[in-house]
Every structure is written in C-alpha cells, then in structure tokens.
Protein backbone atom coordinates (compact mmCIF):
# COMPACT_ATOMS: atom_id res chain seq x y z
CA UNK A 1 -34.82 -69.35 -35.44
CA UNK A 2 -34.27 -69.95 -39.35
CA UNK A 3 -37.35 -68.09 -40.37
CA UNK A 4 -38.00 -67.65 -44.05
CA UNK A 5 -40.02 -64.82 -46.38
CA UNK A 6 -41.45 -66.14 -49.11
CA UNK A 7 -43.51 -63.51 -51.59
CA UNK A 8 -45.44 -64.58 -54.91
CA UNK A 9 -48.44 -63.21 -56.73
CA UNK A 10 -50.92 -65.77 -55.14
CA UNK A 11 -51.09 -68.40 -52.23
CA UNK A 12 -50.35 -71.34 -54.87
CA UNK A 13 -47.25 -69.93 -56.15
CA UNK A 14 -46.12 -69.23 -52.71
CA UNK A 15 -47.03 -72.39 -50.84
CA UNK A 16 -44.95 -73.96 -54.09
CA UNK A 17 -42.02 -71.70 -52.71
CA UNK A 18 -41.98 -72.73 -49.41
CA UNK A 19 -42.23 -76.14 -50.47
CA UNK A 20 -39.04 -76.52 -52.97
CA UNK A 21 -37.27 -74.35 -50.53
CA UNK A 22 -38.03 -76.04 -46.88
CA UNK A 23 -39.47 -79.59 -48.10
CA UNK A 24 -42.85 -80.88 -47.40
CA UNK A 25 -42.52 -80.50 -43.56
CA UNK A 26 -42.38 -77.06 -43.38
CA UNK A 27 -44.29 -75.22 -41.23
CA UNK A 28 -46.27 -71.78 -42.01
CA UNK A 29 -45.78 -68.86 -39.37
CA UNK A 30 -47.80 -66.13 -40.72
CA UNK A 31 -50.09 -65.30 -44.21
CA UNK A 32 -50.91 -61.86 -45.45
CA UNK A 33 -51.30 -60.00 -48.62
CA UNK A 34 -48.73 -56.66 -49.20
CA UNK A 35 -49.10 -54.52 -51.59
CA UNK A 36 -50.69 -57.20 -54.13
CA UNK A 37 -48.69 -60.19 -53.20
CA UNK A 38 -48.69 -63.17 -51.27
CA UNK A 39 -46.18 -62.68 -48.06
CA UNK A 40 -45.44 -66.33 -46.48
CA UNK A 41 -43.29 -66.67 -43.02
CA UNK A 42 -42.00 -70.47 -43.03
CA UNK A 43 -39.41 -72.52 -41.42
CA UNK A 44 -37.95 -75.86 -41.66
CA UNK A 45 -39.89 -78.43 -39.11
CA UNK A 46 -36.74 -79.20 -37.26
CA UNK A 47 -35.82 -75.85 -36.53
CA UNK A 48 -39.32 -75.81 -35.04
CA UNK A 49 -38.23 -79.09 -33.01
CA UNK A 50 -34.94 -77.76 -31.76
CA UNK A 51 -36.69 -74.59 -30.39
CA UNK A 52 -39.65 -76.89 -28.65
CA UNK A 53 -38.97 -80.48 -28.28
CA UNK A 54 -42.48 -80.99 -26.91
CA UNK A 55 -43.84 -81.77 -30.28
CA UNK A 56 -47.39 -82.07 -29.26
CA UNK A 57 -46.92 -78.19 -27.66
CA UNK A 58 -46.32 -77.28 -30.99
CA UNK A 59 -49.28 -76.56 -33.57
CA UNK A 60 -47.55 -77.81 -36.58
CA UNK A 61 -48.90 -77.80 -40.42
CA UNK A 62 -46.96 -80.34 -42.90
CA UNK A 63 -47.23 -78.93 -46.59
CA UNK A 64 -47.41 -82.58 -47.78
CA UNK A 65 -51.22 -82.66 -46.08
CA UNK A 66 -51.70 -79.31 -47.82
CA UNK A 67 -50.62 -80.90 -50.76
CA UNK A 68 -51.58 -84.31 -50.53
CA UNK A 69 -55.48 -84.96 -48.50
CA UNK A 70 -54.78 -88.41 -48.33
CA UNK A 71 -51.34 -87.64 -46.41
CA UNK A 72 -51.75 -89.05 -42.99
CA UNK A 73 -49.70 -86.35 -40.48
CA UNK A 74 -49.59 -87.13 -36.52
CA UNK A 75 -49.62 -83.45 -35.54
CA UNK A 76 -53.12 -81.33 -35.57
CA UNK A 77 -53.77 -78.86 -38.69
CA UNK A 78 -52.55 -75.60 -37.42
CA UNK A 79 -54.69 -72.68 -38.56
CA UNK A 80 -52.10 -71.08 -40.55
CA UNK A 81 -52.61 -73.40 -43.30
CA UNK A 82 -56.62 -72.64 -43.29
CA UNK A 83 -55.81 -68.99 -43.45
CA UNK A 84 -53.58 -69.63 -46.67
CA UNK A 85 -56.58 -71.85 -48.20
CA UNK A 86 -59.24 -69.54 -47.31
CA UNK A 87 -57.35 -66.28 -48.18
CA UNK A 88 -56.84 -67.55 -51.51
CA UNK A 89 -60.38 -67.81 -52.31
CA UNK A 90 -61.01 -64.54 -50.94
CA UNK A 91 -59.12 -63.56 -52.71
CA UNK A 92 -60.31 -65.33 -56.27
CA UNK A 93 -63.22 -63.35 -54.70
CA UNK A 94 -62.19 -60.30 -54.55
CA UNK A 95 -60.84 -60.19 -57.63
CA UNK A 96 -63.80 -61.36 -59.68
CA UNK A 97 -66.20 -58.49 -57.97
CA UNK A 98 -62.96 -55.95 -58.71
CA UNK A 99 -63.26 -57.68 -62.25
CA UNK A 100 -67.02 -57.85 -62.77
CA UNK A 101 -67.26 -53.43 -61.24
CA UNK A 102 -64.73 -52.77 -63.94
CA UNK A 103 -66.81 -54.58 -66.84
CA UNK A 104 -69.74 -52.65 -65.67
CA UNK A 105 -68.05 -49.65 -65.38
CA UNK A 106 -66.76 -50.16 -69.15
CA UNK A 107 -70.06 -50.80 -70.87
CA UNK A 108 -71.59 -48.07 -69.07
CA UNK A 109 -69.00 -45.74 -70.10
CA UNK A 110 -69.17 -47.61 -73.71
CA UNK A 111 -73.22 -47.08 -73.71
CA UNK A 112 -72.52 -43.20 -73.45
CA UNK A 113 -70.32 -42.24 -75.53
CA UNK A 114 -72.68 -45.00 -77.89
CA UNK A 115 -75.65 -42.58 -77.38
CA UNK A 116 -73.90 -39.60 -77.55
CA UNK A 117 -72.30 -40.84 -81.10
CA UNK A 118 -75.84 -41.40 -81.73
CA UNK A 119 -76.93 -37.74 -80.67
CA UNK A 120 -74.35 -36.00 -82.41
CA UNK A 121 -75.28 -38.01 -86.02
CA UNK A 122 -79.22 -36.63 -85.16
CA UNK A 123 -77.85 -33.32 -84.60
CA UNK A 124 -76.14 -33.30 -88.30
CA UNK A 125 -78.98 -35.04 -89.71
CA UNK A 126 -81.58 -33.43 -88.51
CA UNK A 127 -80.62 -30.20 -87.09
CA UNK A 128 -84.17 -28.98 -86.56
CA UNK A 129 -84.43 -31.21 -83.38
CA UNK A 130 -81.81 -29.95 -81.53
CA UNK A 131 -83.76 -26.65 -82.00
CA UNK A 132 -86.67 -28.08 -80.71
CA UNK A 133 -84.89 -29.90 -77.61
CA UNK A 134 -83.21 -27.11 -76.32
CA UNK A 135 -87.07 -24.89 -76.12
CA UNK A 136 -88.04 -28.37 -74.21
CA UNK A 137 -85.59 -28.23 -71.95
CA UNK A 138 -85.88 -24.22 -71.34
CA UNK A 139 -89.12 -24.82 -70.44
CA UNK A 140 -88.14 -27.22 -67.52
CA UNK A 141 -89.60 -30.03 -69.31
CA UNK A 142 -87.31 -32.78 -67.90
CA UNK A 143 -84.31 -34.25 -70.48
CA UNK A 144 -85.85 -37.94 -70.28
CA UNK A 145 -89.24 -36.42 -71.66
CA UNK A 146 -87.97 -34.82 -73.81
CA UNK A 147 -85.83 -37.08 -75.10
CA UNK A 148 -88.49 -39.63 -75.87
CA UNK A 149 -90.34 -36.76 -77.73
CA UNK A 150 -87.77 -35.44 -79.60
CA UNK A 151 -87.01 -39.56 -80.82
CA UNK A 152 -90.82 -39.76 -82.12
CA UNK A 153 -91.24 -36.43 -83.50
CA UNK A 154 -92.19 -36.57 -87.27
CA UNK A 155 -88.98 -36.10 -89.61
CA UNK A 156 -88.95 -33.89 -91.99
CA UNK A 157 -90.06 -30.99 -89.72
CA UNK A 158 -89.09 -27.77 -89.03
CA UNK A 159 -89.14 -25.89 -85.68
CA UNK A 160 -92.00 -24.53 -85.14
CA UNK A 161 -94.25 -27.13 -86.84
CA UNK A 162 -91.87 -29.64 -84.75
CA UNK A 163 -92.79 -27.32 -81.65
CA UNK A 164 -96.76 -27.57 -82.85
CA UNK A 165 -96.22 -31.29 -82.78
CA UNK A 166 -94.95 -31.11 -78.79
CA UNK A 167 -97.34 -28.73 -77.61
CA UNK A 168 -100.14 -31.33 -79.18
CA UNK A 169 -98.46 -34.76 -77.51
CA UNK A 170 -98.37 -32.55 -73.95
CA UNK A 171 -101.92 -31.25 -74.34
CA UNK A 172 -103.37 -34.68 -75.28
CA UNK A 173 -101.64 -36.32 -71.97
CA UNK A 174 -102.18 -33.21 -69.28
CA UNK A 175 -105.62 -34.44 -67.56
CA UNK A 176 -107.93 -31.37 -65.98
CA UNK A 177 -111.20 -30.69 -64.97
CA UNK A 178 -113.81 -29.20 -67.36
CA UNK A 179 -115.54 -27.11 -65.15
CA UNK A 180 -116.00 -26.61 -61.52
CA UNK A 181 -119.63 -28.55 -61.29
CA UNK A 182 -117.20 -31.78 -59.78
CA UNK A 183 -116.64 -29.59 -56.82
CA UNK A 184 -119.38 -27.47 -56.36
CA UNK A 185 -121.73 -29.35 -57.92
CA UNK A 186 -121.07 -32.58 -56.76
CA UNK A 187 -119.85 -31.70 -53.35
CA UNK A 188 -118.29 -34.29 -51.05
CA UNK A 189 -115.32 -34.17 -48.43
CA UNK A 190 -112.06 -32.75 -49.84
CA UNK A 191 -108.73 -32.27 -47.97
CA UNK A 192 -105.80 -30.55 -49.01
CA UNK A 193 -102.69 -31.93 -48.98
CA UNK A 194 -98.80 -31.26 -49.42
CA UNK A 195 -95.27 -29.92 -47.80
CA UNK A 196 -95.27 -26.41 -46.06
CA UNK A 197 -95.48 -23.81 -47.50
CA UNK A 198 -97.40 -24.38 -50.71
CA UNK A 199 -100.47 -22.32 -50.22
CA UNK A 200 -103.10 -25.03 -48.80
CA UNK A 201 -104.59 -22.69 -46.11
CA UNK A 202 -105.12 -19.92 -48.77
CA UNK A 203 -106.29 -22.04 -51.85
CA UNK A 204 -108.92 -23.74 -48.76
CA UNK A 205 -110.20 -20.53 -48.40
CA UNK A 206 -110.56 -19.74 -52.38
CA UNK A 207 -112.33 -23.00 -52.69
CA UNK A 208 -114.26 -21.98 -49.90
CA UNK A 209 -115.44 -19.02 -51.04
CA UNK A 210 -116.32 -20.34 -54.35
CA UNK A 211 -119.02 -22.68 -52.49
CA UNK A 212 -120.21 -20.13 -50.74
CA UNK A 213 -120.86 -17.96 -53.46
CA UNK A 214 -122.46 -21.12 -55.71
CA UNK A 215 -124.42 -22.63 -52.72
CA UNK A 216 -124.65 -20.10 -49.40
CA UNK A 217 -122.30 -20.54 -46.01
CA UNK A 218 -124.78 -23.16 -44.26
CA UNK A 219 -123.76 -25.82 -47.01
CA UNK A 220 -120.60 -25.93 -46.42
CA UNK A 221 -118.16 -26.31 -43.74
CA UNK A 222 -114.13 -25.88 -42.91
CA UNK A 223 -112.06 -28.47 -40.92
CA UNK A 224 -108.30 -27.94 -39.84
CA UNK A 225 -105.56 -30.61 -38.53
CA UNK A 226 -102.95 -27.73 -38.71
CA UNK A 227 -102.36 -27.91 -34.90
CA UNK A 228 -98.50 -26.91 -35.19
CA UNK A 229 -97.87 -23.78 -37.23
CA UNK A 230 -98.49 -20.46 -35.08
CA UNK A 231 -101.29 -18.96 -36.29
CA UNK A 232 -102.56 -21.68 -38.27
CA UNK A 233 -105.80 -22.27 -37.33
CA UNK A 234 -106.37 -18.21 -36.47
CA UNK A 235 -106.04 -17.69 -40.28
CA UNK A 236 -108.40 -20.31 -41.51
CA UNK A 237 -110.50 -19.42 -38.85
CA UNK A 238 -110.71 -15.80 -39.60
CA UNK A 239 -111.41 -16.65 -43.68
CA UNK A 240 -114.74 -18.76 -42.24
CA UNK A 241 -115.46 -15.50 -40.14
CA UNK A 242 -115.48 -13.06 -43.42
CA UNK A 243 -117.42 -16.32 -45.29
CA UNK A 244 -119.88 -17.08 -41.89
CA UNK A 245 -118.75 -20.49 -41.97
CA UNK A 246 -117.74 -22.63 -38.62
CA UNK A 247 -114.07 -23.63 -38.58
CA UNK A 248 -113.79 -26.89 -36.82
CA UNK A 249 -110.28 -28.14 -35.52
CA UNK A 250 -108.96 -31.58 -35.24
CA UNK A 251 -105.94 -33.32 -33.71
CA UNK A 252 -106.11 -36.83 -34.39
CA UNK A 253 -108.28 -39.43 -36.12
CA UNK A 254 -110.68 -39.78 -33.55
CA UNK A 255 -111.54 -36.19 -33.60
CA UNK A 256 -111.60 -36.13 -37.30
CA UNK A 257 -114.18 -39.68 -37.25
CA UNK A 258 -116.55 -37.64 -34.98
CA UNK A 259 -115.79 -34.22 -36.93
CA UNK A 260 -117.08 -35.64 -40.12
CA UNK A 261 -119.98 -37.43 -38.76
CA UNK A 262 -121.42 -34.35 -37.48
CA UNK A 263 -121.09 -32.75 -40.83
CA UNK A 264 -122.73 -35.15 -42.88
CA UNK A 265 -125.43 -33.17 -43.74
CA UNK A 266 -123.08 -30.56 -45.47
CA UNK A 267 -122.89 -30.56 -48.44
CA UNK A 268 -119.45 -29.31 -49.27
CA UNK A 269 -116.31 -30.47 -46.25
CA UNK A 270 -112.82 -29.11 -46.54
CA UNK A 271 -110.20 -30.45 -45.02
CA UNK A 272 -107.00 -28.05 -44.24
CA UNK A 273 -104.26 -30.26 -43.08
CA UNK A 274 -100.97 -29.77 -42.07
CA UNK A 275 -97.87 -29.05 -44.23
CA UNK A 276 -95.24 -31.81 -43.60
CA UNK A 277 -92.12 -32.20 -45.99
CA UNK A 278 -92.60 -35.26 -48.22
CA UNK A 279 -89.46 -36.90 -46.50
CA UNK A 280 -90.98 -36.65 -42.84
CA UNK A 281 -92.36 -39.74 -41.57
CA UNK A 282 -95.41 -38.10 -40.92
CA UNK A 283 -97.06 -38.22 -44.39
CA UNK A 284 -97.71 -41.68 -43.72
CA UNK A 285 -99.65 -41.08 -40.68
CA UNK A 286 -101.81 -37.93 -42.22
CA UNK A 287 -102.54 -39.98 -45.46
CA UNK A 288 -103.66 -43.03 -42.97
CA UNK A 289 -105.62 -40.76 -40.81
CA UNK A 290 -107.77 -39.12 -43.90
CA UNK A 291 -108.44 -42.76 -45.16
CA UNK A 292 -109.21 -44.07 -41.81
CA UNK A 293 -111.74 -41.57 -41.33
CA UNK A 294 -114.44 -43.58 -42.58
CA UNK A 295 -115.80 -41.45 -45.00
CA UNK A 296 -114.68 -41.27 -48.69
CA UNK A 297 -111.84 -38.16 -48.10
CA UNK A 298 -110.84 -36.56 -51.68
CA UNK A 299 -107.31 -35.65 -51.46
CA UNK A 300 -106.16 -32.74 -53.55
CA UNK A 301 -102.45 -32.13 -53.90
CA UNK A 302 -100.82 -28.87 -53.95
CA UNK A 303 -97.71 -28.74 -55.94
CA UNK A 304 -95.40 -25.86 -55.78
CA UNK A 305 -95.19 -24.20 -59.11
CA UNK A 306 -91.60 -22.76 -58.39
CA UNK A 307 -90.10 -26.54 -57.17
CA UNK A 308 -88.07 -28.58 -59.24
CA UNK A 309 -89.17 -31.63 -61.06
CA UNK A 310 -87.01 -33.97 -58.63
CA UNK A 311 -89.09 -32.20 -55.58
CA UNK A 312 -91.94 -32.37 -56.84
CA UNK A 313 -91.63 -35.93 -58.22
CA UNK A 314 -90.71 -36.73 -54.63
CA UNK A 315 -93.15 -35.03 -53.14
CA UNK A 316 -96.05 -36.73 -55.63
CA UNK A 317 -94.43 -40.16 -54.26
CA UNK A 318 -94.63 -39.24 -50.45
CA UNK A 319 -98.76 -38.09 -50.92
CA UNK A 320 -99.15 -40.64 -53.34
CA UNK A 321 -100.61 -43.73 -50.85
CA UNK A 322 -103.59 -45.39 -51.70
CA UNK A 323 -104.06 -42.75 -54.57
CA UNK A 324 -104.55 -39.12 -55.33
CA UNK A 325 -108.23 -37.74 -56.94
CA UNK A 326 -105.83 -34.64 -58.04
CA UNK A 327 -103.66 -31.83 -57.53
CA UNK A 328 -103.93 -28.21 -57.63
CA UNK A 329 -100.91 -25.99 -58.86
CA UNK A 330 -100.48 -23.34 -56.48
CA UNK A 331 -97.70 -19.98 -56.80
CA UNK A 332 -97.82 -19.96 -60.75
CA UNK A 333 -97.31 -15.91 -60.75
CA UNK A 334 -93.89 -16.98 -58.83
CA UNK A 335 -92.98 -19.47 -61.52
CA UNK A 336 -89.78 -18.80 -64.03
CA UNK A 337 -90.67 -21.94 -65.78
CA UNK A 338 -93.28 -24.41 -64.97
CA UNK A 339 -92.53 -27.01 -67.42
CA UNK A 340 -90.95 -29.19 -65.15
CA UNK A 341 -94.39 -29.30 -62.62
CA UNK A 342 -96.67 -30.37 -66.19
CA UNK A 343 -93.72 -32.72 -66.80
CA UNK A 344 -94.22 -34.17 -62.99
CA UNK A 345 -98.67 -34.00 -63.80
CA UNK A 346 -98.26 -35.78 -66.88
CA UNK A 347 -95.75 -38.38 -66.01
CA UNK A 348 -97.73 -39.11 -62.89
CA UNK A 349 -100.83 -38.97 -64.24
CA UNK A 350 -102.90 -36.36 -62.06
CA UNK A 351 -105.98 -34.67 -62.44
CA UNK A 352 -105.15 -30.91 -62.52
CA UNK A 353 -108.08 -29.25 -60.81
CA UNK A 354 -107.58 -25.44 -59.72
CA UNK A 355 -104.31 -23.25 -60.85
CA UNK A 356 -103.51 -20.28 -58.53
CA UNK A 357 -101.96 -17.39 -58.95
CA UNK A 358 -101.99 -15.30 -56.69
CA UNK A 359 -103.44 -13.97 -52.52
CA UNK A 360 -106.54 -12.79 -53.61
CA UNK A 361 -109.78 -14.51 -52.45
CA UNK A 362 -111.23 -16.08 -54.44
CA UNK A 363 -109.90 -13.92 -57.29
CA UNK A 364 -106.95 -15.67 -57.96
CA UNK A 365 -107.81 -19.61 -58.30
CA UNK A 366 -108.98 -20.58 -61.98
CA UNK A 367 -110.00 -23.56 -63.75
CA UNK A 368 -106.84 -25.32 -65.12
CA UNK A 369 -107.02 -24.66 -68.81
CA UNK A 370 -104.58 -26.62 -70.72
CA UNK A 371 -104.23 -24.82 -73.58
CA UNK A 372 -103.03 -21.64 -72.11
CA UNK A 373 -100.51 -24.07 -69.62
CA UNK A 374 -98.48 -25.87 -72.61
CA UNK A 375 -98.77 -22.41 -74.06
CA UNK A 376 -97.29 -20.45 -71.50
CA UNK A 377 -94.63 -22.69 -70.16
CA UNK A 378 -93.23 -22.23 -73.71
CA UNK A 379 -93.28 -18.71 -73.26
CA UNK A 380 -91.49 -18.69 -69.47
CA UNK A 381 -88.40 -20.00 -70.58
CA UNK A 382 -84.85 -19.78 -69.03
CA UNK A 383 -83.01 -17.44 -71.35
CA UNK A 384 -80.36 -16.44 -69.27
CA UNK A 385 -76.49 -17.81 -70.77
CA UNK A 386 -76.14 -19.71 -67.14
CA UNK A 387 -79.22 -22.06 -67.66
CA UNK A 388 -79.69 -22.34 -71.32
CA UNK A 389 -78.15 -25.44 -72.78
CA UNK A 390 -75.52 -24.48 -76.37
CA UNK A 391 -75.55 -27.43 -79.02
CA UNK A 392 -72.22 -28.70 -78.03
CA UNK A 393 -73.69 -29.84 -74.60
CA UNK A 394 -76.70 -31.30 -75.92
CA UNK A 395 -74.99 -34.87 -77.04
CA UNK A 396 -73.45 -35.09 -73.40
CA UNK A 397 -76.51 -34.14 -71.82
CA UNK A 398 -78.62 -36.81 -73.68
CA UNK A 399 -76.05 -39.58 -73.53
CA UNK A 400 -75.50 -39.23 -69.68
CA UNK A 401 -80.07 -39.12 -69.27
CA UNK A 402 -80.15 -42.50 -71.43
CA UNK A 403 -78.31 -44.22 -68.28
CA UNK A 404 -80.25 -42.68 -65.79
CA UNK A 405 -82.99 -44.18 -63.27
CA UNK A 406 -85.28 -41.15 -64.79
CA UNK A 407 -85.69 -42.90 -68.38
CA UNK A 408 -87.17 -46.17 -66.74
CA UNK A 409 -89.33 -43.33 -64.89
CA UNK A 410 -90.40 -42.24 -68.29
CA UNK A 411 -91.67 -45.47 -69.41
CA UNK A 412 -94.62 -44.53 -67.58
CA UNK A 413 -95.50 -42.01 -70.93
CA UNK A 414 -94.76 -44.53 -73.27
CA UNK A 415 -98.43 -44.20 -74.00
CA UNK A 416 -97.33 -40.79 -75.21
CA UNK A 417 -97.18 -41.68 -78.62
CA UNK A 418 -100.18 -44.33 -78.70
C-alpha cells in the first residue's frame, strides 16, 4: 500500500498537494491537525483498486468532485473529504475567536496602561490629589468611589480643603433617620434581617427596650423565626422576660400569618429572624415569607461594620428583594475602618437607622448621626506599612479599577456630583 503524508499550513494548501502529487483520483485516508499544520494520508486510486477490486466495497473520494461540484463521480462521497471541508472551517473558526481574544486582550491591556499614563500626569500636576486619594482609600472607601471623587474634586485645592470637599459630597449622599419618632412613634411591624452573626438578636432587644421605655411592655411585642441556632430563641426570650414582653416563635409562613394577626393591636412588632449567609438559598425564602405575610413587614438590615465592601455589597444584593426600608450598622466599636460599609450605604442607597456599638441594652444603639460617621471613618484609618497604599502604586491601582465591573457599579453615584 503506496500511502502518502502530505503536511501544509491549511486544508487548501494540502488538498493542492495531494492533488499535483497523486492526480485528481486520489483518495484521502485520514485528516488531522499536528502541531499547527494540516497532516493528509492519500494514495493513488489504483493502488486502492489493486488492494480491493470490489470497487463499490470501497468508500472512495475523487479530488476532482472536491475540486470541481459539477464533476459527476460513480463512487459515493467518502467522509474523509467532509472532514477536510469541515475541519477547515473550524478551523477559520478557531482562529478568528483565537484572533478576536487577542484584540481584546490588547486594548484592554492598551486601556491600562492609557489610564495609568493618565494617573501618573494627575499625580505631577496636581499632587494634592494623590494626597487626598490615598486618606480615601485608608478609610476603606472603595478605589472606584474614590476615583470618581478624586476626578470632580475642585482644582486648585489643597489637602485638607480637598478633604473638606469629600467629607461634604459623602455627607450630602449618606441617608439617616432624624430621630427615633419613625420607630417609636410611628410604630408598625419591623423584622431584622441579615447573615449570622451580625448582632440581630441583640440590636432586637435594644430596639425593644427603647419601646418599652417610650410606650410601656403591653404595646409592644417580640416575634422569632430563629428555629436553628441553639439557644436562639432562649436569649430573645429571656430579653422579653427582663422587658415583661411575650416572645412569640414562628417556623414558617403560616405561623407567622396567624402570629401577626393576633398582634394587630400592638402597636410596636419585631421580627427576629434567622441569620442565613447571603449566598444560601434560603434568603429567598425568608424575604418571601416576611412579604407573604400579609401585613406591611419593615425590613431592617444589619450590616457588619468589620466586613468588607465586596461582603457587604453582596450581602445588600442577597436581602435586597422587593426592597429594603433600611439598615442598621451593627459592631462599630470592632471596626478598624468603616469606610468601606458608608461606601456600600451610599452606593446602595439605604436608610441608615440605628448604629451600635456595643452589648449593652439599650445603652449601646444610637441614632445614626452622619456627621460624626464621615468624621470618624477619616479618623480609623489603616496606617499600618502592609495596608497603606505609597504613590508609586497609586497609578496601577487606578488604571487596573477603571476596567473593573465595580466602576459600572459606581455609576449608581453619578448623582454624586449633581
């Protein structure tokens, strides 16, 4: 058996090969691509012949109907031939996506070192604002933010009236309460909500105590749905024993439907629910089961003061569903920075109710004041040589954030500056 290897950079060139070298009758044995090229088997048609005389037990595959459509051939098409055809648009294929991933690729790497050209020319020009970025970014303020603040800061500045100018553009955006009379005052059904661990049972029982101390223990009443952490409902049930208020427990929808309808005549309802991590399928079902309830269910959201921005942005996104009426920021005494939770309040736009600070009933919940927030995460900054950002990283930090899915994020402040 005369059998022939024929290797070229593509199908065509090959096929063109086997052609000059074995005439039109040739027939293909095999197809495959090694190491970048083309590798075509072929031998002569007679060869084929003298090994099987039987011509129609032979699959063969004339290069002149490869060639020519019109060619009439009395054998059937052997599949060897459609392999070659179809294997060389894959491989056109191929080669455009490899093409198309490397242009990509290329402009992205292009657009960074374009913005980090254009960081490095602010930097000389304006040195002031790389000053005032790296005290944003100590603060845990996240580098998106705080690169659309740093680009609309007034020039001409200097640090601290350029720091003035931040703390007002954070202050104007941070939403809070005014005073309490929302809560107390206005009463209503209120659950708290968020991942484990955040300090819902204990800021429930501040709250509490607070409406018990503005309106007496008959007014107001405590629910729990936290059927799964030891000890859960003991503790909630022994701050309504200290307050004289019943604790009611719930395990499902039903039970919370016929819960709430025999506290309609209180005037204050909170709901303690259970913590569930913001990636468990769960917080679907608990934020369907307070809406279901048929009656108007506040949820508050507690947001660990000590979590990252990315947890905590994630975790607004799980709790989010058919909307939040606020949040309270819970563990602020355990807090190195909490820039990056006023970054996640602002850019989400919640309503900060309570801040707490502390174990202490009800010593240790306050009215969020604003003011002394944008204040104070200034303050609590990371000052230690492993965090803290030196100019000379600033440009690659801020041309590697310009590409990122957080700046589309960040459109969401573009009202910010309005």
């Amino acid at each position: 058996m005369n059998v022939k290897k024929f290797i070229a950079p593509s199908s065509r060139e090959a096929l063109k090969k086997v052609r000059l070298m074995l005439g039109e009758n040739a027939v293909i044995l095999s197809n495959r691509n090694v190491d970048g090229q083309v590798e075509i088997l072929a031998m002569n048609d007679q060869a084929l012949t003298d090994i099987a005389p039987e011509a129609d037990l032979v699959q063969k595959t004339s290069l002149t109907t490869q060639f020519n459509p019109r060619a009439k051939s009395s054998v059937t098409p052997a599949s060897p031939i459609d392999l070659v055809a179809r294997d060389d648009v894959n491989s056109s294929q191929a080669e455009i996506a490899l093409m198309m991933n490397e242009i990509r690729s290329m402009r992205g790497m292009l657009e960074n070192k374009m913005s980090e050209m254009s960081w490095m020319n602010t930097q000389q020009k304006s040195p002031h604002k790389a000053d005032v970025l790296r005290e944003m970014l100590a603060t845990g303020l996240s580098a998106s933010l705080s690169r659309q603040l740093i680009d609309k800061m007034p020039e001409g500045a200097g640090v601290e009236a350029g720091l003035d100018w931040v703390k007002s553009i954070l202050l104007r955006n941070l939403t809070s309460i005014s005073n309490e009379n929302e809560i107390l005052e206005q009463g209503g059904v209120y659950a708290l909500v968020g991942p484990t661990g955040v300090g819902k049972t204990t800021t429930t029982a501040k709250l509490a105590a607070r409406c018990v101390m503005r309106h007496g223990p008959s007014k107001l009443a405590l629910i729990t749905t936290d059927g799964y952490r030891i000890g859960g409902y003991e503790q909630l049930r022994i701050y309504g024993k200290i307050l004289g208020v019943m604790v009611h427990s719930v395990k499902d929808e039903a039970d919370l439907k016929i819960a709430l309808a025999e506290l309609k005549n209180k005037h204050t309802v909170l709901i303690d629910t259970v913590g569930v991590s913001q990636r468990d399928k769960m917080v679907t079902q608990q934020v369907a089961m307070l809406s279901g309830s048929g009656v108007n269910v506040k949820r508050l959201l507690c947001l660990n003061a000590t979590s990252t921005g990315e947890t905590l942005s994630e975790v607004v996104r799980a709790y989010q569903g058919s909307g939040l009426s606020g949040c309270i920021l819970t563990k602020l005494d355990e807090a190195a920075t909490i820039g990056g939770a006023l970054d996640i309040v602002i850019r989400q736009k919640l309503n900060l109710y309570y801040v707490a600070s502390g174990q202490r009933v009800p010593e240790d919940l306050h009215i969020a004041n604003k003011q002394y927030l944008v204040d104070r995460a200034f303050r609590l900054k990371r000052e230690t040589s492993s965090f803290k950002f030196q100019n000379d990283e600033l440009p690659l930090l801020m041309s590697t954030m310009s590409s990122t899915p957080q700046v589309a994020e960040a459109g969401k402040s573009e009202e910010l500056f309005g």
